[in-house]
C-alpha atoms as a PDB file:
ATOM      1  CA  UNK A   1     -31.978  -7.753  16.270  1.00  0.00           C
ATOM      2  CA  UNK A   2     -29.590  -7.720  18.892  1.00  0.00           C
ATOM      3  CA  UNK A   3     -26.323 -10.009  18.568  1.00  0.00           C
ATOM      4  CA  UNK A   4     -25.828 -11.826  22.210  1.00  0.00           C
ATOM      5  CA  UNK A   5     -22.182 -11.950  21.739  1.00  0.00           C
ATOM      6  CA  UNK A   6     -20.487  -8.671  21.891  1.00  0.00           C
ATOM      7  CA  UNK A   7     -18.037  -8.109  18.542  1.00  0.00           C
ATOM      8  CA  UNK A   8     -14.481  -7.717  18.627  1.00  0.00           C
ATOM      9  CA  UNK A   9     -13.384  -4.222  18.599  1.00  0.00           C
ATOM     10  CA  UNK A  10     -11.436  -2.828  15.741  1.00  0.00           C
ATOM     11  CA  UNK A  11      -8.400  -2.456  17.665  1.00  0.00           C
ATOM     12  CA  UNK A  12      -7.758  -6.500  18.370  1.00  0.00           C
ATOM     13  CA  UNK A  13      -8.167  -7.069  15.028  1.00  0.00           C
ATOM     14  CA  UNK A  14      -5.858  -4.638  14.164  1.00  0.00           C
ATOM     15  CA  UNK A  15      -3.411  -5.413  16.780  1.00  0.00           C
ATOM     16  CA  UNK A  16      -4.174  -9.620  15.959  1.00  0.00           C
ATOM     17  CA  UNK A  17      -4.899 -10.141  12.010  1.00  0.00           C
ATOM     18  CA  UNK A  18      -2.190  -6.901  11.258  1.00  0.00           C
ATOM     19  CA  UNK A  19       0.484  -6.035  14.005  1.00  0.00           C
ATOM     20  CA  UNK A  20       1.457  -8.942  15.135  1.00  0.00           C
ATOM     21  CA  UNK A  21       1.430 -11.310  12.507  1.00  0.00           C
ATOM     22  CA  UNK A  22       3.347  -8.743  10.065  1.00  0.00           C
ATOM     23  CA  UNK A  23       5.619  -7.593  12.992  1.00  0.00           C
ATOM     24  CA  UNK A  24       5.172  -4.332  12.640  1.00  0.00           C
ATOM     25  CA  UNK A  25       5.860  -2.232  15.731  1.00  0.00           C
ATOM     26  CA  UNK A  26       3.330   0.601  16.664  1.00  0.00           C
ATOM     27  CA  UNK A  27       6.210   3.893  15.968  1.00  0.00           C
ATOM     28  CA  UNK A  28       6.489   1.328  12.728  1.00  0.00           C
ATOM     29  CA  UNK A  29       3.048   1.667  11.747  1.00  0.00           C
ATOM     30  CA  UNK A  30       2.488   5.097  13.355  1.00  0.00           C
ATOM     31  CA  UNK A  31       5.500   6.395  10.216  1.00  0.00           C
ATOM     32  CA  UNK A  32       3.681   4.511   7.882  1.00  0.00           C
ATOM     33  CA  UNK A  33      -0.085   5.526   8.537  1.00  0.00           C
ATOM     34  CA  UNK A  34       0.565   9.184   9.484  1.00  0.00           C
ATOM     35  CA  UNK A  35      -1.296   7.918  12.615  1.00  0.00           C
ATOM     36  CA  UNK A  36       0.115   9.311  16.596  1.00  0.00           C
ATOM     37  CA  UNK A  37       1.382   6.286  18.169  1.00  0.00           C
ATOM     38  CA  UNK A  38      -0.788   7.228  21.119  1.00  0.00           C
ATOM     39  CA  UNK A  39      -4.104   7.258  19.025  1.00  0.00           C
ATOM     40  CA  UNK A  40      -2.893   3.938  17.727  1.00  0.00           C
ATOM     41  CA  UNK A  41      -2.075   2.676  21.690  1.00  0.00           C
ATOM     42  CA  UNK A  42      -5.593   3.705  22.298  1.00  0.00           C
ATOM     43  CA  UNK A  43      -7.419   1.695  19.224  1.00  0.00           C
ATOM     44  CA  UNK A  44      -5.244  -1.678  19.810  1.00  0.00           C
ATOM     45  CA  UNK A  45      -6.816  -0.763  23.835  1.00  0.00           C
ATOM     46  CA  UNK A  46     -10.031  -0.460  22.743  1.00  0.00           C
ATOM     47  CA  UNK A  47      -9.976   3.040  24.505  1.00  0.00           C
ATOM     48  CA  UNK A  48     -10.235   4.952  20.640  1.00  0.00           C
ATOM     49  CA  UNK A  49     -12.583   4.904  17.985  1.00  0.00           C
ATOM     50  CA  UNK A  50     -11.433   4.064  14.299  1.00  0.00           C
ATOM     51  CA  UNK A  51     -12.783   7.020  12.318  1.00  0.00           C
ATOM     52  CA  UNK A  52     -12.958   7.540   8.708  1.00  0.00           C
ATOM     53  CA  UNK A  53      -9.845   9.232   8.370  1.00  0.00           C
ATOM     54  CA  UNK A  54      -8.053   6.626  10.242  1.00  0.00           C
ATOM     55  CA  UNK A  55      -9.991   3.766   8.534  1.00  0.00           C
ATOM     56  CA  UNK A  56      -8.778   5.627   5.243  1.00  0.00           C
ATOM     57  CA  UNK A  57      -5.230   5.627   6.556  1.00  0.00           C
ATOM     58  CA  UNK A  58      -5.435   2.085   7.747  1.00  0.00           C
ATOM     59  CA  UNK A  59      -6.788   0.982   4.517  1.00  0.00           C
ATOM     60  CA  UNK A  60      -3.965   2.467   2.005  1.00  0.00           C
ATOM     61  CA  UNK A  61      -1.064   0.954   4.924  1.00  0.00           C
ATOM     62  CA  UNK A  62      -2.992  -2.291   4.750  1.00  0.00           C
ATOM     63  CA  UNK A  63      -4.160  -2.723   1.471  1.00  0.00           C
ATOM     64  CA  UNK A  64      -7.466  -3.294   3.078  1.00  0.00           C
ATOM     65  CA  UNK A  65     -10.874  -1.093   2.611  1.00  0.00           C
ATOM     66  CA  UNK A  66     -11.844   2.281   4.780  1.00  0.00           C
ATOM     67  CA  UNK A  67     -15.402   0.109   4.608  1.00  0.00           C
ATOM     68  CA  UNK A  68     -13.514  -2.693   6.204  1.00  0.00           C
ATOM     69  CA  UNK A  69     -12.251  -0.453   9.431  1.00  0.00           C
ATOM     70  CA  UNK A  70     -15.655   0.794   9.168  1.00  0.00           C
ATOM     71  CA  UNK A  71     -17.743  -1.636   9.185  1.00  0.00           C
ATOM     72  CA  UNK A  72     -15.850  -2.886  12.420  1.00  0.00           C
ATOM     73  CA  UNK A  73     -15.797  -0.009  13.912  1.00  0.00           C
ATOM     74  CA  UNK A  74     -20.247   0.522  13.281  1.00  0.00           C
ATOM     75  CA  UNK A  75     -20.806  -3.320  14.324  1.00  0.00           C
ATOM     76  CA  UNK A  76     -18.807  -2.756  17.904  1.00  0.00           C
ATOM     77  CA  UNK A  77     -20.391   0.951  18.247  1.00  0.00           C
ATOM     78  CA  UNK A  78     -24.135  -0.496  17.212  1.00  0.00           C
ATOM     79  CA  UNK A  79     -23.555  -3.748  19.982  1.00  0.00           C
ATOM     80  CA  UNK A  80     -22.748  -0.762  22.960  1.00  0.00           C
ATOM     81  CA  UNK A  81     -25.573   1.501  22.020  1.00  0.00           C
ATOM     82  CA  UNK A  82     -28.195  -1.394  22.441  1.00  0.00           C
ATOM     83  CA  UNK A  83     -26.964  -2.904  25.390  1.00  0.00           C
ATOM     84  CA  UNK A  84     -26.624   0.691  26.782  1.00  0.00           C
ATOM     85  CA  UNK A  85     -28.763   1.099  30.208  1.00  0.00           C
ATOM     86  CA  UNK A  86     -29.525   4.408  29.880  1.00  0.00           C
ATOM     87  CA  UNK A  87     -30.899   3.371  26.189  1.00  0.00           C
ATOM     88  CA  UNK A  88     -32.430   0.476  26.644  1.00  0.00           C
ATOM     89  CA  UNK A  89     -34.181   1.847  30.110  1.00  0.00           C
ATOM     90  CA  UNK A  90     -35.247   4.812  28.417  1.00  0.00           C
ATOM     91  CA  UNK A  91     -39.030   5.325  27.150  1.00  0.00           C
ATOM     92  CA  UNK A  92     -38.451   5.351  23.818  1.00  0.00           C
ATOM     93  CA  UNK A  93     -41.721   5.254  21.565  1.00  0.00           C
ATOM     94  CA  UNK A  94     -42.071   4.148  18.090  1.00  0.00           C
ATOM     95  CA  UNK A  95     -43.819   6.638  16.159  1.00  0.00           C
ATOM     96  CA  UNK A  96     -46.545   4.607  14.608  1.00  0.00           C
ATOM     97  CA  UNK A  97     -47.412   3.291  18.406  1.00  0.00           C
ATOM     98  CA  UNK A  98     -47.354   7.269  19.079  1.00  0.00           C
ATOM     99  CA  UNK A  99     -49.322   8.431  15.958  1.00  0.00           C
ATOM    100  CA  UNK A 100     -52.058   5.658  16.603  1.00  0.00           C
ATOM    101  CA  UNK A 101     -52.071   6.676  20.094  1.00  0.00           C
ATOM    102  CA  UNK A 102     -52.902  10.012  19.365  1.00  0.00           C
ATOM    103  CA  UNK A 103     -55.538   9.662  17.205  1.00  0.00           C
END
């Protein structure tokens, strides 16, 4: 089931629930995580994906979970995919609607 609203993407939260509040500048956190401050730019501008070695990274820096990161990360990348046009205009068929067809 599709979710109307589309989630937040890992990078707000990051910059909003993490940077900010602990004022931690991104060269700051960039030392601290092992992370380029231009792959960290591009997360907090939702123009990078949090992977699983970042969500690892993230996760010892934070004291949060890599499932945490993750879990962001799948919910934002699940809401594109189905509201993708080419996707959801594509003829996609179930297999049991193909299997019955067939037989």
């Amino acid at each position: 089931m599709s979710r109307k609203r589309k989630p937040t993407h890992p990078g707000v939260i990051l910059e909003e629930h993490y940077i900010i509040p602990l004022a931690v500048s991104i060269t700051q956190l960039s030392q601290a995580s092992k992370i380029s401050r231009k792959t960290i730019y591009k997360i907090i501008n939702e123009e990078a994906r949090i992977s699983t070695k970042i969500a690892v990274h993230f996760s010892k820096v934070f004291g949060t979970t890599a499932e945490f990161w993750l879990n962001l990360q799948q919910k934002y990348d699940i809401w594109e995919a189905e509201h993708d046009k080419q996707i959801c205009s594509s003829h996609i068929t179930p297999i049991t609607q193909m299997i019955a067809s067939s037989s």
